[in-house]
N, C-alpha and C. Protein backbone atom coordinates (compact mmCIF):
# COMPACT_ATOMS: atom_id res chain seq x y z
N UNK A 1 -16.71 9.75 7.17
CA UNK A 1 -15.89 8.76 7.87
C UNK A 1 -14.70 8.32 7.01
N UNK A 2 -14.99 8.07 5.68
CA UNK A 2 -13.79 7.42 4.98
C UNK A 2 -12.76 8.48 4.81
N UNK A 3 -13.07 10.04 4.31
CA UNK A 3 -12.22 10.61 4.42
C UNK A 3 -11.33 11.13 5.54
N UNK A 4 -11.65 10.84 6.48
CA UNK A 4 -10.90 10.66 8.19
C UNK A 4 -9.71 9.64 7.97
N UNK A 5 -9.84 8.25 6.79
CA UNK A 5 -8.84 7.40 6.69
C UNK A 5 -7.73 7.78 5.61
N UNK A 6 -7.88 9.36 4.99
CA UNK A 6 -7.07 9.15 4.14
C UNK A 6 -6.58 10.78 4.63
N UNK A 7 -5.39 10.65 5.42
CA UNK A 7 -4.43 11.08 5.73
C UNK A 7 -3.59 12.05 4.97
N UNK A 8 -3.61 13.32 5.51
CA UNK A 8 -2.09 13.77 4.54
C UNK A 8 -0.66 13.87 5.54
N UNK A 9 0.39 14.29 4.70
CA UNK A 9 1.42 13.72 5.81
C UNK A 9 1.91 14.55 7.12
N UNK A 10 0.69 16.16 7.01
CA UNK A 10 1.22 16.53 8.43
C UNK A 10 -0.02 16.04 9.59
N UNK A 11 -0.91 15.20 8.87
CA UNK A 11 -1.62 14.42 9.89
C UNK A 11 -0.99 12.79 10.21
N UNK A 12 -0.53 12.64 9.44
CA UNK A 12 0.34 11.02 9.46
C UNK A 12 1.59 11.72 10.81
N UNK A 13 2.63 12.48 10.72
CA UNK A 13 2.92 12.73 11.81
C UNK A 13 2.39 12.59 12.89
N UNK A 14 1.33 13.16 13.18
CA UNK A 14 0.56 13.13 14.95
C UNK A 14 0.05 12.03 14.72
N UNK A 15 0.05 10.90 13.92
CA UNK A 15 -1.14 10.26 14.46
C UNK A 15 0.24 8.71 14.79
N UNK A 16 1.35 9.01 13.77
CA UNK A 16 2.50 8.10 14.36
C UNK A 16 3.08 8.16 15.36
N UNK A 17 3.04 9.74 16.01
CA UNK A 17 3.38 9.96 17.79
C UNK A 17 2.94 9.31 17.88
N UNK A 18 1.39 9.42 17.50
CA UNK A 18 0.43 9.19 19.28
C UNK A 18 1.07 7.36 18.92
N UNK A 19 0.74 6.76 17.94
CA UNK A 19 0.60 5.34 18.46
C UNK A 19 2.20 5.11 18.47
N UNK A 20 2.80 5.45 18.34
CA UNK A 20 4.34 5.45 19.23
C UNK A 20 4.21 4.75 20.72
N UNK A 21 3.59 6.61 21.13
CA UNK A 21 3.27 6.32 22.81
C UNK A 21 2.25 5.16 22.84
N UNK A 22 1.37 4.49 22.15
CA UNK A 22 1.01 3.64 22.72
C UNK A 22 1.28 2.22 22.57
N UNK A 23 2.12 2.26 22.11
CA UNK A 23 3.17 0.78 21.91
C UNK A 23 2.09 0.30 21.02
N UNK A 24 1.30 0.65 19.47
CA UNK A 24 0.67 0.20 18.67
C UNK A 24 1.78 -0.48 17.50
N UNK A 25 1.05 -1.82 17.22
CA UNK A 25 2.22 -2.50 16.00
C UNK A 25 1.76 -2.10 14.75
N UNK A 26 2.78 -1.01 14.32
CA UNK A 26 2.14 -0.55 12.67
C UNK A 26 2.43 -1.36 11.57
N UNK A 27 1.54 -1.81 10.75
CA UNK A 27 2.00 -2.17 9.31
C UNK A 27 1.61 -1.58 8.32
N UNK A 28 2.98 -1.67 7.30
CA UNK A 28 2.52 -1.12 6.14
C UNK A 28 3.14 -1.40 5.03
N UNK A 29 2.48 -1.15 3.78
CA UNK A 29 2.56 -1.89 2.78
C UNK A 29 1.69 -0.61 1.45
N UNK A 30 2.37 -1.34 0.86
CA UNK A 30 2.14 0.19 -0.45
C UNK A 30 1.72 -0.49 -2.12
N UNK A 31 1.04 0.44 -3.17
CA UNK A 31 1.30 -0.52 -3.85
C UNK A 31 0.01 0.51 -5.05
N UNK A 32 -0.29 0.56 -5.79
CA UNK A 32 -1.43 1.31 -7.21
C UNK A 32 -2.64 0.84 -7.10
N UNK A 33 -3.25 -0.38 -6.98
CA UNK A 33 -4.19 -0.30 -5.97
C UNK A 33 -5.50 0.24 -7.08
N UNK A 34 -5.23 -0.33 -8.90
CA UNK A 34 -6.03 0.85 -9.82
C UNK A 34 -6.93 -0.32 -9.88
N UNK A 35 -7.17 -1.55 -10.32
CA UNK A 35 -8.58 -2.21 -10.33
C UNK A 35 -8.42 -2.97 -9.02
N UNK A 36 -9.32 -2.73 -7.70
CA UNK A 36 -9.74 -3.33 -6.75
C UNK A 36 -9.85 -4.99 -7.13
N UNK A 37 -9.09 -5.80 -6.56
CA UNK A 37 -9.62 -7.20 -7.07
C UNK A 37 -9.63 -8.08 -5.90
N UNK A 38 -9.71 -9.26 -6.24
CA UNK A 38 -9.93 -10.33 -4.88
C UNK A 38 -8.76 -10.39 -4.04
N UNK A 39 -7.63 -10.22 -5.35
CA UNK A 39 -5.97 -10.61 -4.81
C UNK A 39 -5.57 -9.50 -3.89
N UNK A 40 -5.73 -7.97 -4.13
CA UNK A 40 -5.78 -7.11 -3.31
C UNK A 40 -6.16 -6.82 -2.45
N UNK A 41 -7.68 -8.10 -2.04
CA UNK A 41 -8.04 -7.43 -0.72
C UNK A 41 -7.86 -8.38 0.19
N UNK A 42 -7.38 -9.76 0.01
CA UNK A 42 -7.01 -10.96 0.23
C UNK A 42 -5.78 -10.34 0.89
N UNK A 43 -4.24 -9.94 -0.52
CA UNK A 43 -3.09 -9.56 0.66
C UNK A 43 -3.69 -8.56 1.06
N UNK A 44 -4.59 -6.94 1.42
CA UNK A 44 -4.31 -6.31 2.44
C UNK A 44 -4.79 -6.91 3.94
N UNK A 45 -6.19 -8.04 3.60
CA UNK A 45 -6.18 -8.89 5.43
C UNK A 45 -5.12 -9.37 5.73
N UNK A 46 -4.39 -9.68 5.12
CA UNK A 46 -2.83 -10.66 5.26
C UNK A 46 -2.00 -10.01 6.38
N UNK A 47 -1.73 -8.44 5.61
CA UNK A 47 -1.25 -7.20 6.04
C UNK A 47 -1.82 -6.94 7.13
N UNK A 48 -3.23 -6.31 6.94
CA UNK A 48 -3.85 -5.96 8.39
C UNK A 48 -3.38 -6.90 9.99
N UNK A 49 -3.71 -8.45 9.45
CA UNK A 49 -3.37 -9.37 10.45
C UNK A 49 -2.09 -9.48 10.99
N UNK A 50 -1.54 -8.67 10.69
CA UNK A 50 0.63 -9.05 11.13
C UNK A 50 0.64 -7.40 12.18
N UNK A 51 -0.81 -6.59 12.49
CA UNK A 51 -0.61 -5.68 13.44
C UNK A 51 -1.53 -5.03 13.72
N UNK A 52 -1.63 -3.83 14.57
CA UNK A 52 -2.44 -3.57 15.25
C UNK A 52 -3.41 -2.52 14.50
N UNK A 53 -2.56 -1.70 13.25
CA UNK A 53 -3.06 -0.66 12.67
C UNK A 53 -1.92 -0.91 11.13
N UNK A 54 -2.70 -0.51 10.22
CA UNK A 54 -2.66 -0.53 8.34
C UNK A 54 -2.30 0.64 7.84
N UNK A 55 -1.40 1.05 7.84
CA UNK A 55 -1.29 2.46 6.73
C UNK A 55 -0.77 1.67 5.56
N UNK A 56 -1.94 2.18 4.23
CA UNK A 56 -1.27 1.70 3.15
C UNK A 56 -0.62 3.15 2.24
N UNK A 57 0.31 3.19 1.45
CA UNK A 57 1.03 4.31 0.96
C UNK A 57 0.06 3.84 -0.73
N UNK A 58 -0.28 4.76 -0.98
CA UNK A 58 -0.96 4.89 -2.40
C UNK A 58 -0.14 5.86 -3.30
N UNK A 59 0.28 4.79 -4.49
CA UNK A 59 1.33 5.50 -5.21
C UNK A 59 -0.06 6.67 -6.00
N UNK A 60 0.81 8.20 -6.42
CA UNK A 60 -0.02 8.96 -7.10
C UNK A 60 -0.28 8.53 -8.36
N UNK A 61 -0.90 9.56 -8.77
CA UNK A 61 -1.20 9.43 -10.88
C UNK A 61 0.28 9.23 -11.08
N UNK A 62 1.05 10.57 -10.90
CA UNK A 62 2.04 10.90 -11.57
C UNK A 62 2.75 9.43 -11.32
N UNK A 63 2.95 9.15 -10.03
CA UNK A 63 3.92 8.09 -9.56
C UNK A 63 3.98 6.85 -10.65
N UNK A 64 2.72 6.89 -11.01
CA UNK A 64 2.05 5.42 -11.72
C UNK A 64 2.17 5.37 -12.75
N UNK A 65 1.98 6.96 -13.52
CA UNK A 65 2.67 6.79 -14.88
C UNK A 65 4.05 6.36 -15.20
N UNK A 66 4.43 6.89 -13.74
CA UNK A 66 5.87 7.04 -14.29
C UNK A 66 6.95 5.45 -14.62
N UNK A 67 5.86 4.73 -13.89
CA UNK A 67 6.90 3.33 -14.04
C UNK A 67 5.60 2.57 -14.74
N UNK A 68 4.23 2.35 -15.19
CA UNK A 68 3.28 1.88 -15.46
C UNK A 68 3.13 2.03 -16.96
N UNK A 69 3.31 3.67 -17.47
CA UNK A 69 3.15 4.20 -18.82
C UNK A 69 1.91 5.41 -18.96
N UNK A 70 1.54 6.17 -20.10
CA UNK A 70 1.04 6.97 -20.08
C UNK A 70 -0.72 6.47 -19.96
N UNK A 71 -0.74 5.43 -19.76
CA UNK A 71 -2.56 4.43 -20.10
C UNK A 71 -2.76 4.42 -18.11
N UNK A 72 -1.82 4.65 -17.50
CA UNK A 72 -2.56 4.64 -16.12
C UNK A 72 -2.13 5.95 -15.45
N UNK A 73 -3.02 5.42 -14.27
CA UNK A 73 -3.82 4.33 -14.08
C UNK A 73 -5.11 4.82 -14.26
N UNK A 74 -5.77 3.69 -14.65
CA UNK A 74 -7.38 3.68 -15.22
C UNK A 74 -8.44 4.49 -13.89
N UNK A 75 -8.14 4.37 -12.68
CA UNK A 75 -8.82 5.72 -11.82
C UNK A 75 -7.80 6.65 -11.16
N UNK A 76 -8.42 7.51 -10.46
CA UNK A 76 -7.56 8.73 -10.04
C UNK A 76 -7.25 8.39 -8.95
N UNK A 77 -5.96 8.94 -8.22
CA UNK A 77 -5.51 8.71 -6.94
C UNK A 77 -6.47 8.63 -5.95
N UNK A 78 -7.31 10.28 -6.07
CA UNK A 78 -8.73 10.40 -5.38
C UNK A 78 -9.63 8.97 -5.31
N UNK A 79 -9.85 8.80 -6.37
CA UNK A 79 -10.93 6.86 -6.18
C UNK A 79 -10.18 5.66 -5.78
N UNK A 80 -9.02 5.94 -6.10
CA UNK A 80 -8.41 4.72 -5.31
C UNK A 80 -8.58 4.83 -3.96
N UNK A 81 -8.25 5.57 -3.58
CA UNK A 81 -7.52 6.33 -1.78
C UNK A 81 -9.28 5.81 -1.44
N UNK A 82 -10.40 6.74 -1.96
CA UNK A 82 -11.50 6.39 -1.27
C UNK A 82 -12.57 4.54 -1.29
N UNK A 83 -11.54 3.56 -2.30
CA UNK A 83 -11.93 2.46 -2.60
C UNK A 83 -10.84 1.81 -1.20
N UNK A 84 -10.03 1.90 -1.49
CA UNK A 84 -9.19 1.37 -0.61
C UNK A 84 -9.45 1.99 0.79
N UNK A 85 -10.25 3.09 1.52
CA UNK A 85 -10.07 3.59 2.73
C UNK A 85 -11.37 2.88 3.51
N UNK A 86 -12.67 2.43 1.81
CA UNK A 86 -13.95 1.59 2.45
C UNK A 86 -13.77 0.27 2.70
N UNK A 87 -12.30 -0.36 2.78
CA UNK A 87 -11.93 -1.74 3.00
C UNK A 87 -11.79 -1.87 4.52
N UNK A 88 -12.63 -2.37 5.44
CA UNK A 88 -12.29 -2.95 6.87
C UNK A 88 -10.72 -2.86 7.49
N UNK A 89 -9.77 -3.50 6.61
CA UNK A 89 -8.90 -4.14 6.72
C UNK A 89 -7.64 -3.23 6.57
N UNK A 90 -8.46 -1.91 6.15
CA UNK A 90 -7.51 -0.44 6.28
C UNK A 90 -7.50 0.28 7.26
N UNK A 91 -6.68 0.87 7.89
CA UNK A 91 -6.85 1.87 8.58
C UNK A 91 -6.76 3.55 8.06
N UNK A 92 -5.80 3.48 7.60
CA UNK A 92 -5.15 4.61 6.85
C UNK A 92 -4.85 4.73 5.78
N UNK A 93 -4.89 5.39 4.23
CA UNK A 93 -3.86 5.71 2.97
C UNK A 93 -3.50 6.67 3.09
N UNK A 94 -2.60 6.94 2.75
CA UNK A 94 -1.30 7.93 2.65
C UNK A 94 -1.16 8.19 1.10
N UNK A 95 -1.19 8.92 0.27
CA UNK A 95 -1.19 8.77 -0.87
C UNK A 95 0.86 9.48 -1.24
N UNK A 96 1.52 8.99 -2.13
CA UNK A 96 3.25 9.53 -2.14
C UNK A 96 3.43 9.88 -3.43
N UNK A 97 4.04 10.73 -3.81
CA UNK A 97 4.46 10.97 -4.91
C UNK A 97 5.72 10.35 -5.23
N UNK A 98 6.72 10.03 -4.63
CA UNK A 98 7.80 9.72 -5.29
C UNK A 98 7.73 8.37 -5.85
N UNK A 99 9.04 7.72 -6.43
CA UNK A 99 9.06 6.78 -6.91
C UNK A 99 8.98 5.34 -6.45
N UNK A 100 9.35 5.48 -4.80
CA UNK A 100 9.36 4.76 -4.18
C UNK A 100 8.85 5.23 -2.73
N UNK A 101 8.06 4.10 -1.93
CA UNK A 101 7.72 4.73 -0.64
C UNK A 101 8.76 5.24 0.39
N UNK A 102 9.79 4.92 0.12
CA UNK A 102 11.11 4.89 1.17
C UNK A 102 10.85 6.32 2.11
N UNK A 103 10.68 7.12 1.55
CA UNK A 103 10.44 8.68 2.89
C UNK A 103 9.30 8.39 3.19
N UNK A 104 8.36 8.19 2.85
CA UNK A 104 6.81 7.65 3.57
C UNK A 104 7.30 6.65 5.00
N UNK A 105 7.40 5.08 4.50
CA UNK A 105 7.91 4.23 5.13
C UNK A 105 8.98 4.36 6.40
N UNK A 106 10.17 5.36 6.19
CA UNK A 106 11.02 5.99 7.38
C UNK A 106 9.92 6.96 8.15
N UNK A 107 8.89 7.62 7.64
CA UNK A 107 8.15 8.29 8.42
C UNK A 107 7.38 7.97 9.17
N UNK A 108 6.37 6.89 8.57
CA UNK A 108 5.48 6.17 9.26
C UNK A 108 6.65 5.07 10.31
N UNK A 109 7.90 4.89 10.29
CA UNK A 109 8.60 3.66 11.13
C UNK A 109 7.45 2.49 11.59
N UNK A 110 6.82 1.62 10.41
CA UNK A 110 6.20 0.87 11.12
C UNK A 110 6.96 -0.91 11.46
N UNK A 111 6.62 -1.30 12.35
CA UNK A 111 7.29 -2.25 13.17
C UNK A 111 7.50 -3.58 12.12
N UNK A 112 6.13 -3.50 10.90
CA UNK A 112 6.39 -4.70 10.03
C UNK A 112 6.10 -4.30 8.41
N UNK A 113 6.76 -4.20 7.66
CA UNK A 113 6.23 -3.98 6.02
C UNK A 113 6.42 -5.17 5.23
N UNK A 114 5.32 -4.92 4.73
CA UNK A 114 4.42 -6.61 3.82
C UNK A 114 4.41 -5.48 2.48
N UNK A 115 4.74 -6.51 1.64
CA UNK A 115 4.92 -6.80 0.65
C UNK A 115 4.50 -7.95 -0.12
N UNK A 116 4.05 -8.22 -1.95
CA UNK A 116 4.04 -9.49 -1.84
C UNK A 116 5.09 -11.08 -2.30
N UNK A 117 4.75 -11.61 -2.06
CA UNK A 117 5.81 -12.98 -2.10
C UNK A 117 6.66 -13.00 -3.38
N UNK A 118 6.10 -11.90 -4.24
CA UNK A 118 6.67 -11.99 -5.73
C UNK A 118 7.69 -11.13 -5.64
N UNK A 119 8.02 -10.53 -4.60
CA UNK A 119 9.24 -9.67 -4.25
C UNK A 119 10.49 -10.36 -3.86
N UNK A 120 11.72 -9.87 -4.20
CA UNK A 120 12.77 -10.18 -3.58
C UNK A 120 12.68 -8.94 -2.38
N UNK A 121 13.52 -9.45 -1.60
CA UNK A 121 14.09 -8.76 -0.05
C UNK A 121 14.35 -7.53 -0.81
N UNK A 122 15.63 -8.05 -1.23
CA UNK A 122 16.56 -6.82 -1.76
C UNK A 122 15.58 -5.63 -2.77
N UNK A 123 14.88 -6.17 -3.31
CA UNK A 123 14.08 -5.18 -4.00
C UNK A 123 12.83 -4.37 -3.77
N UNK A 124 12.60 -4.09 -2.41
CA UNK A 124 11.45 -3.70 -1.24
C UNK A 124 11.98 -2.70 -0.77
N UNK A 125 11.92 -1.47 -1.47
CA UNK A 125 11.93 -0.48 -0.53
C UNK A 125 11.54 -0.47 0.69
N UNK A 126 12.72 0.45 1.41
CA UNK A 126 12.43 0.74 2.50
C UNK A 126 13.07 -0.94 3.61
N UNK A 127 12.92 -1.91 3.34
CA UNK A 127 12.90 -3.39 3.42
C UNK A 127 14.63 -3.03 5.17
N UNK A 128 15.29 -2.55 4.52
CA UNK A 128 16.45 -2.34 5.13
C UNK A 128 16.80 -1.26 5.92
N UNK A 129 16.04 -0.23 6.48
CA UNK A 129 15.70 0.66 6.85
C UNK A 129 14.51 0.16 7.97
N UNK A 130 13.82 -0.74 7.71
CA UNK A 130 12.52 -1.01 8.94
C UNK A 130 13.41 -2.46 9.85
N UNK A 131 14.27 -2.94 9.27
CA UNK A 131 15.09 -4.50 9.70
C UNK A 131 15.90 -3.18 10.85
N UNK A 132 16.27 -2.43 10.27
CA UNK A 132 17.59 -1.72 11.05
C UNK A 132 16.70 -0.87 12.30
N UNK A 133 15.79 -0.80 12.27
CA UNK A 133 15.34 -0.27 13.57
C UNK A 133 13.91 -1.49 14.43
N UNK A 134 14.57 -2.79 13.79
CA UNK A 134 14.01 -3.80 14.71
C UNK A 134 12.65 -4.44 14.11
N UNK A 135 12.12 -3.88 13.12
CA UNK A 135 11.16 -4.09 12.50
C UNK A 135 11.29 -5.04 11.65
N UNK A 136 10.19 -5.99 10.78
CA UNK A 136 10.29 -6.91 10.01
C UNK A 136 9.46 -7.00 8.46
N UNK A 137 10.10 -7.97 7.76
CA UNK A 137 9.51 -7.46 6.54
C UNK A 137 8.29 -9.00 6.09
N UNK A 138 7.24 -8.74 6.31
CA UNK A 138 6.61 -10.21 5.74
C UNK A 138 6.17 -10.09 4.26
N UNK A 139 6.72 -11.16 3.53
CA UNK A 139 6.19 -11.57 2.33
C UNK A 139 5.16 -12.55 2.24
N UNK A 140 3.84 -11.42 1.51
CA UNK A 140 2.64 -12.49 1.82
C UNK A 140 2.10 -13.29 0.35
N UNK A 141 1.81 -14.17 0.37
CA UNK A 141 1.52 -14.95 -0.50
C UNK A 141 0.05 -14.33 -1.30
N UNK A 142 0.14 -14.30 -2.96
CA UNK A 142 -0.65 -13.88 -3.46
C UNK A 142 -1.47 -14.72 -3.99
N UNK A 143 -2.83 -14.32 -4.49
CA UNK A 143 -3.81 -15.29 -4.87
C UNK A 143 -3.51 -15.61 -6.54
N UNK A 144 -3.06 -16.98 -6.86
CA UNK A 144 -3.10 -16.76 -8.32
C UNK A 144 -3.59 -16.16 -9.11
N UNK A 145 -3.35 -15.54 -10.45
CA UNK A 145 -4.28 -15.42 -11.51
C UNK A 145 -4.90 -14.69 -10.93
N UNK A 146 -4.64 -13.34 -10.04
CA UNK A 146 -5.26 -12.22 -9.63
C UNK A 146 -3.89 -11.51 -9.89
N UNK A 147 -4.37 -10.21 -11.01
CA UNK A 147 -3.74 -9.20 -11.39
C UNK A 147 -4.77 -8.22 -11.76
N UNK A 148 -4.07 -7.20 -11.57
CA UNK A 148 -5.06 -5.88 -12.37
C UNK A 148 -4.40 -6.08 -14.08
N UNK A 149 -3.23 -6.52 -14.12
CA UNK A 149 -2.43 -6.76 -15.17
C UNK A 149 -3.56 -7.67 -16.43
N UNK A 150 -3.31 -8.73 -15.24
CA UNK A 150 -4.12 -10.01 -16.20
C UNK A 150 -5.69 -9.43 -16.76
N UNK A 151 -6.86 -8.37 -15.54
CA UNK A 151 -7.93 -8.67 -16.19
C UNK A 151 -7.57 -7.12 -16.95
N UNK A 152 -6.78 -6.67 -17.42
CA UNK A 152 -6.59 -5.56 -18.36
C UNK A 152 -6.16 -6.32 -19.68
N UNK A 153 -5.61 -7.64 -20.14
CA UNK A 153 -5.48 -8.54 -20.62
C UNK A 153 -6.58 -9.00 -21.34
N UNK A 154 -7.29 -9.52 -20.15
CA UNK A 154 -8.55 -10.04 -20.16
C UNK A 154 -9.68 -8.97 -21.02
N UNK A 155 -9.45 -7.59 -20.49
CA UNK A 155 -10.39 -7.01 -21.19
C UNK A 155 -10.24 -6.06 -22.52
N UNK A 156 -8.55 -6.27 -23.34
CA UNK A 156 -8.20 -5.92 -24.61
C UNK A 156 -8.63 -6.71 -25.03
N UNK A 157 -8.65 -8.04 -25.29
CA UNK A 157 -9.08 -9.53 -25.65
C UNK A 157 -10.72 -9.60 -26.20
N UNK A 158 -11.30 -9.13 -25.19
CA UNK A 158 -12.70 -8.82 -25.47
C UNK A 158 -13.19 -7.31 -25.98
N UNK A 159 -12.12 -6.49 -26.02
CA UNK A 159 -12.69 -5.48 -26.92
C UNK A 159 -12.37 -5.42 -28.39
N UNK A 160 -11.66 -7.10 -28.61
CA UNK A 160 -11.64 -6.76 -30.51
C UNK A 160 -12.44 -7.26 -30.62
């Protein structure tokens, strides 16, 4: 069943027809996704709730090194995609290689992309591209003191 939610992109095609034709409200929202935490699954209900169906874009290994550093991410695209596909509140991952979701995001055309509140407009891929075909961008509010950042922090701290 979970691997039914994780999509590659000549199945993401047919499956954005079909809910085309059925006037389904897509959201989506993207993001590394490497330690599962409260804050992550908090904004993806956020996300889920602004439509009818969730494709989340899962940046790759490569993607993650490339702006993260050579230490991530701490699981493989593969365990993310299948951590994130056993969340309710998902419908779909898409996993992208590039640097940014922007060809994902024009592909999927979904009606609303969430992001979180710690974003500027201007700095949201894709952000201007989903406004221009009527779509909207919600910035959702994150749970404090939830980072994968912070408990990687948290757990150098305790390994001296």
């Amino acid at each position: 069943m979970l691997k039914k939610k994780i999509l590659k992109r000549s199945a993401l095609n047919r499956m954005c027809q079909r809910w085309r034709r059925e006037r389904r409200k897509v959201v989506f929202t993207n993001g590394t996704f490497d330690i599962l935490h409260r804050g992550h699954v908090s904004y993806l209900e956020k996300a889920r709730a602004a439509g009818d169906i969730l494709v989340v874009g899962l940046n790759s290994d490569r993607s993650v090194r490339s702006y993260k550093g050579p230490g991530r991410p701490l699981n493989p695209q593969a365990d993310r995609a299948f951590v994130l596909a056993a969340l309710d509140c998902v419908d779909f991952v898409v996993i992208f290689d590039e640097p940014t979701p922007l060809k994902l995001i024009c592909r999927v055309r979904p009606a609303v992309l969430v992001k979180g509140a710690d974003w500027k407009l201007k700095d949201i891929a894709g952000a201007m591209e989903v406004m221009s075909w009527g779509g909207s961008v919600k910035r959702v509010r994150l749970v404090p003191g939830r980072s994968t950042t912070r408990l990687l922090k948290l757990l150098a701290r305790f390994s001296h």
